[in-house]
C-alpha atoms as a PDB file:
ATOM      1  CA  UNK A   1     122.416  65.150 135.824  1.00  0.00           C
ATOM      2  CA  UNK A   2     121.902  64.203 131.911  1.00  0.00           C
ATOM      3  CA  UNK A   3     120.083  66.644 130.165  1.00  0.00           C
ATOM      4  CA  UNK A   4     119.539  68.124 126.693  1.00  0.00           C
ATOM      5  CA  UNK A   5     118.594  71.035 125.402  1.00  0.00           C
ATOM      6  CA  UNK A   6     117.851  73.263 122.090  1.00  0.00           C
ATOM      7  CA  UNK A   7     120.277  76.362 121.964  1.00  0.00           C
ATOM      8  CA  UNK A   8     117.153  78.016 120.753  1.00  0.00           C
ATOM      9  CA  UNK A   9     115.123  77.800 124.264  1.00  0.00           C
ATOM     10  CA  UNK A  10     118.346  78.497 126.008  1.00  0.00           C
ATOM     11  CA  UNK A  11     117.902  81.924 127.929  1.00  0.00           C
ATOM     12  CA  UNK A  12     120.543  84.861 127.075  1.00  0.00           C
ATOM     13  CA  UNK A  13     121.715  87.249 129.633  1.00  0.00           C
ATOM     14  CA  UNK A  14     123.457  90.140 128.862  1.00  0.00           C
ATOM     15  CA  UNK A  15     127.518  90.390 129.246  1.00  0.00           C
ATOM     16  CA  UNK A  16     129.240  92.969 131.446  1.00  0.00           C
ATOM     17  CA  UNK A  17     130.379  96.199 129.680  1.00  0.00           C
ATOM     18  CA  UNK A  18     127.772  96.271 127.141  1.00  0.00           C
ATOM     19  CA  UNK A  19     129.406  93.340 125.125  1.00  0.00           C
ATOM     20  CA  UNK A  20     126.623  91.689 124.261  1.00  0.00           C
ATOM     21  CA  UNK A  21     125.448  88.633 125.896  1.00  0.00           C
ATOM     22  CA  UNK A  22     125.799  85.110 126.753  1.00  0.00           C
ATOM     23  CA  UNK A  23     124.065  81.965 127.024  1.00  0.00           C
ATOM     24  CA  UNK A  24     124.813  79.875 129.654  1.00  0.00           C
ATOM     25  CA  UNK A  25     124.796  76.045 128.635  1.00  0.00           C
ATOM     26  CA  UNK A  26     126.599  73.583 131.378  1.00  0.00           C
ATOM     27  CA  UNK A  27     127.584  74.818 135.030  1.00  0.00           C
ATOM     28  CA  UNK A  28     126.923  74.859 138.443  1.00  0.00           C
ATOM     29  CA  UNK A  29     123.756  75.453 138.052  1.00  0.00           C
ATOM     30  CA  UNK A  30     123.182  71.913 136.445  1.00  0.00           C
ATOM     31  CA  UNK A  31     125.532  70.824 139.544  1.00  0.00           C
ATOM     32  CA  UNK A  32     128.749  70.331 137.610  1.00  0.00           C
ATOM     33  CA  UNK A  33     131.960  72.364 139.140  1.00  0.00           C
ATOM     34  CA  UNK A  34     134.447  70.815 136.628  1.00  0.00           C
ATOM     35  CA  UNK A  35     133.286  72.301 133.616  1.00  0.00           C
ATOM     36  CA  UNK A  36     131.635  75.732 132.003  1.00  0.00           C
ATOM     37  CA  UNK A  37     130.296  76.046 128.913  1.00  0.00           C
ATOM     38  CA  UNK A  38     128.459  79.031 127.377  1.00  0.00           C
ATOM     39  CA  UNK A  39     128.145  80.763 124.162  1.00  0.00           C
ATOM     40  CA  UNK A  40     129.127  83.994 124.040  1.00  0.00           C
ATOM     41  CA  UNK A  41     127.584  86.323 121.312  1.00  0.00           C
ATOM     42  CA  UNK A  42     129.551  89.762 120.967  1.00  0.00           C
ATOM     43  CA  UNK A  43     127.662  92.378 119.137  1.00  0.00           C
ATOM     44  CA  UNK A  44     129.830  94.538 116.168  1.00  0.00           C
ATOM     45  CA  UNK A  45     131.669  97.189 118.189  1.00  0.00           C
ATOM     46  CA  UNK A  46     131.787  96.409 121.411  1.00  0.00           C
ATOM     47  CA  UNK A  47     134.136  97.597 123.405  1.00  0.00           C
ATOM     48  CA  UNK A  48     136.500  94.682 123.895  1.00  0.00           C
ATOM     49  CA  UNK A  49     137.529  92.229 126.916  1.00  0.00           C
ATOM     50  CA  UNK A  50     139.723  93.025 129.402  1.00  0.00           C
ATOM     51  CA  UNK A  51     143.020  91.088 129.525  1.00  0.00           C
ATOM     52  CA  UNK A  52     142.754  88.710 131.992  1.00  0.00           C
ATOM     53  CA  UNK A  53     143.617  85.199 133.050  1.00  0.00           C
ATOM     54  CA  UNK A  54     142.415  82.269 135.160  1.00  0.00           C
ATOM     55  CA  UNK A  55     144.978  80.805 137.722  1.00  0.00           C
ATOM     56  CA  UNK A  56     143.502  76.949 137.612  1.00  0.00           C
ATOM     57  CA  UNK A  57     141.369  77.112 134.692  1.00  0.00           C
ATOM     58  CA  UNK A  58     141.977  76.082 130.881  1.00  0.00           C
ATOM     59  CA  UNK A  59     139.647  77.767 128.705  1.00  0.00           C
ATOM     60  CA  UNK A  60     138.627  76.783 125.140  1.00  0.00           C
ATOM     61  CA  UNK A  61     137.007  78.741 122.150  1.00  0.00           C
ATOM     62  CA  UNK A  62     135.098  76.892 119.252  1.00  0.00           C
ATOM     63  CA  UNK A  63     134.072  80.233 116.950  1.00  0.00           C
ATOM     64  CA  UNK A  64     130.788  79.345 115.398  1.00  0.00           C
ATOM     65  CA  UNK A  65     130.410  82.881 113.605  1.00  0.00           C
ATOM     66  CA  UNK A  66     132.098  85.787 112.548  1.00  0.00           C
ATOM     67  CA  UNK A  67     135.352  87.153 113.299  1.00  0.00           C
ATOM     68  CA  UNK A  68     137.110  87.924 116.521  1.00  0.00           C
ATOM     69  CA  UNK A  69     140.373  89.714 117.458  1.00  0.00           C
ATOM     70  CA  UNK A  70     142.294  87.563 119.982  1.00  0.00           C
ATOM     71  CA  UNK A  71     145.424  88.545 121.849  1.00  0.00           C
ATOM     72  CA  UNK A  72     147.703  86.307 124.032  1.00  0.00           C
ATOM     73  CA  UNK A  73     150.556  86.886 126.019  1.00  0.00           C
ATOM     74  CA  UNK A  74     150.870  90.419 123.897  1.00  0.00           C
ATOM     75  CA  UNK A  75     150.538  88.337 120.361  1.00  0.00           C
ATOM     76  CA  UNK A  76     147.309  88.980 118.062  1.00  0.00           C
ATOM     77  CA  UNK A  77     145.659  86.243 116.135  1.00  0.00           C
ATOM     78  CA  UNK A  78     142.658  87.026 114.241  1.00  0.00           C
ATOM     79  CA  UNK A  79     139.673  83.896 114.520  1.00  0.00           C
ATOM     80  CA  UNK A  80     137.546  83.234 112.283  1.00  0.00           C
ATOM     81  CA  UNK A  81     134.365  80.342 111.715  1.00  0.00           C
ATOM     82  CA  UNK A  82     135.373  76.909 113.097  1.00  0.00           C
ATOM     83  CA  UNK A  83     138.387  78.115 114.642  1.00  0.00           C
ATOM     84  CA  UNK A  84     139.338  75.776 117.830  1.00  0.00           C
ATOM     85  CA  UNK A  85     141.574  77.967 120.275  1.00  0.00           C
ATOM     86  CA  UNK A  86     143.373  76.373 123.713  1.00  0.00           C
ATOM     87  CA  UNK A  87     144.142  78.521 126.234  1.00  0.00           C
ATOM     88  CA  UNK A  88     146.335  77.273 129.020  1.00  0.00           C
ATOM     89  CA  UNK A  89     145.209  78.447 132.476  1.00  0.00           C
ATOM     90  CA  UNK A  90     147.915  81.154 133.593  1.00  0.00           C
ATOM     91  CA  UNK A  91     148.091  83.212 129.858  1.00  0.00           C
ATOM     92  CA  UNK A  92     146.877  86.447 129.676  1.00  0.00           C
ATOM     93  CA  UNK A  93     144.569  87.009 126.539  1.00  0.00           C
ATOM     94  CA  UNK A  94     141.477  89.516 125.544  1.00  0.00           C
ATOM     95  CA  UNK A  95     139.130  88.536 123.161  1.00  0.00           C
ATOM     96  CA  UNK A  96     137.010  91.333 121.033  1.00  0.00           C
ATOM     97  CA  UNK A  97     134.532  91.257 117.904  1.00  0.00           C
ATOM     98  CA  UNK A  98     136.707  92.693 115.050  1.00  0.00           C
ATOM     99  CA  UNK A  99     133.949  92.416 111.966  1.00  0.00           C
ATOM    100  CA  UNK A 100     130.924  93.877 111.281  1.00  0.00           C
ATOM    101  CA  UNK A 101     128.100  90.825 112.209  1.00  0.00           C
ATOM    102  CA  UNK A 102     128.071  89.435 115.870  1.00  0.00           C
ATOM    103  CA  UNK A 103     130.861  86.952 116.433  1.00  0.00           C
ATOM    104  CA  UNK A 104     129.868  84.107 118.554  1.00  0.00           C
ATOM    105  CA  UNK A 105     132.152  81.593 120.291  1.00  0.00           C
ATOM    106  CA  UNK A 106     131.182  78.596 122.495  1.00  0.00           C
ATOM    107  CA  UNK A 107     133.880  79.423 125.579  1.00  0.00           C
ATOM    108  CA  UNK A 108     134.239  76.490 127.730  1.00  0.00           C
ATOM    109  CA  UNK A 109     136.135  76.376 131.282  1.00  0.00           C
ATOM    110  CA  UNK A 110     137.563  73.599 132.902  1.00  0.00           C
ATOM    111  CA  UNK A 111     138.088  73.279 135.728  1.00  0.00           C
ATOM    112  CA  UNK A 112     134.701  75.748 136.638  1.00  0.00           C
ATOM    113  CA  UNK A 113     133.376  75.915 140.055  1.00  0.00           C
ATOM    114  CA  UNK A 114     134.996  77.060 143.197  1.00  0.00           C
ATOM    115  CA  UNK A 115     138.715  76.657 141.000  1.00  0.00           C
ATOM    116  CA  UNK A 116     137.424  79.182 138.563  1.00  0.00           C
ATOM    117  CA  UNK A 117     138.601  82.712 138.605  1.00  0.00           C
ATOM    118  CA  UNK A 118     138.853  85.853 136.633  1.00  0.00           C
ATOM    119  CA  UNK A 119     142.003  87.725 137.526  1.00  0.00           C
ATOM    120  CA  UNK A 120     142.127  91.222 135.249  1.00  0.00           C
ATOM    121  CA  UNK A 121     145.782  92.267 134.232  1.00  0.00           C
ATOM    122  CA  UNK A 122     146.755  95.072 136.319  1.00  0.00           C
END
């Protein structure tokens, strides 16, 4: 289904933990299982992601605003405003808002659907 739509009348719900939230963008709910795309907007201080990974799924970061504290595989790399990140499915990584305005990232999964998971580092 074509659509298009103003980021601005986009609904936000909020993300687990007390993060901050998310808007959903492109998903299932549109009908498309091969790709996810939301922006996620994580408030100053939050408490910080989980490390995690996705078995099928590559996942993508465009940072639109402020700064973020990413860590992959055990390495840190701090992400700033037009930052482009690719992260192959299979690497563990956490993601957490390391200044003091909200930093916002459009996240986008591919494949999404059915193949998409969320396995936490145990």
């Amino acid at each position: 289904m074509f659509k298009i739509f103003h980021l601005d009348d986009c609904p936000t719900v909020p993300m687990a933990g007390d993060r901050g939230e998310q808007i959903p963008l492109i998903n299932s709910d549109l009908g498309t299982g091969k790709l996810d795309l939301h922006l996620n907007r994580l408030r100053p201080g939050e408490p910080g992601g989980s490390t995690h990974y996705h078995s099928n799924s590559d996942n993508a970061y465009i940072v639109r605003r402020g700064e973020g504290r990413l860590v992959v595989e055990g390495e840190i790399h701090m992400l700033r405003k037009d930052d482009v990140v690719y992260i192959p499915a299979g690497m563990k990584h956490s993601l957490t808002n390391a200044g003091d305005e909200p930093f916002e990232i459009f996240e986008i999964y591919a494949p999404a659907g059915e193949a998409f998971d969320f396995k936490i580092e145990e």
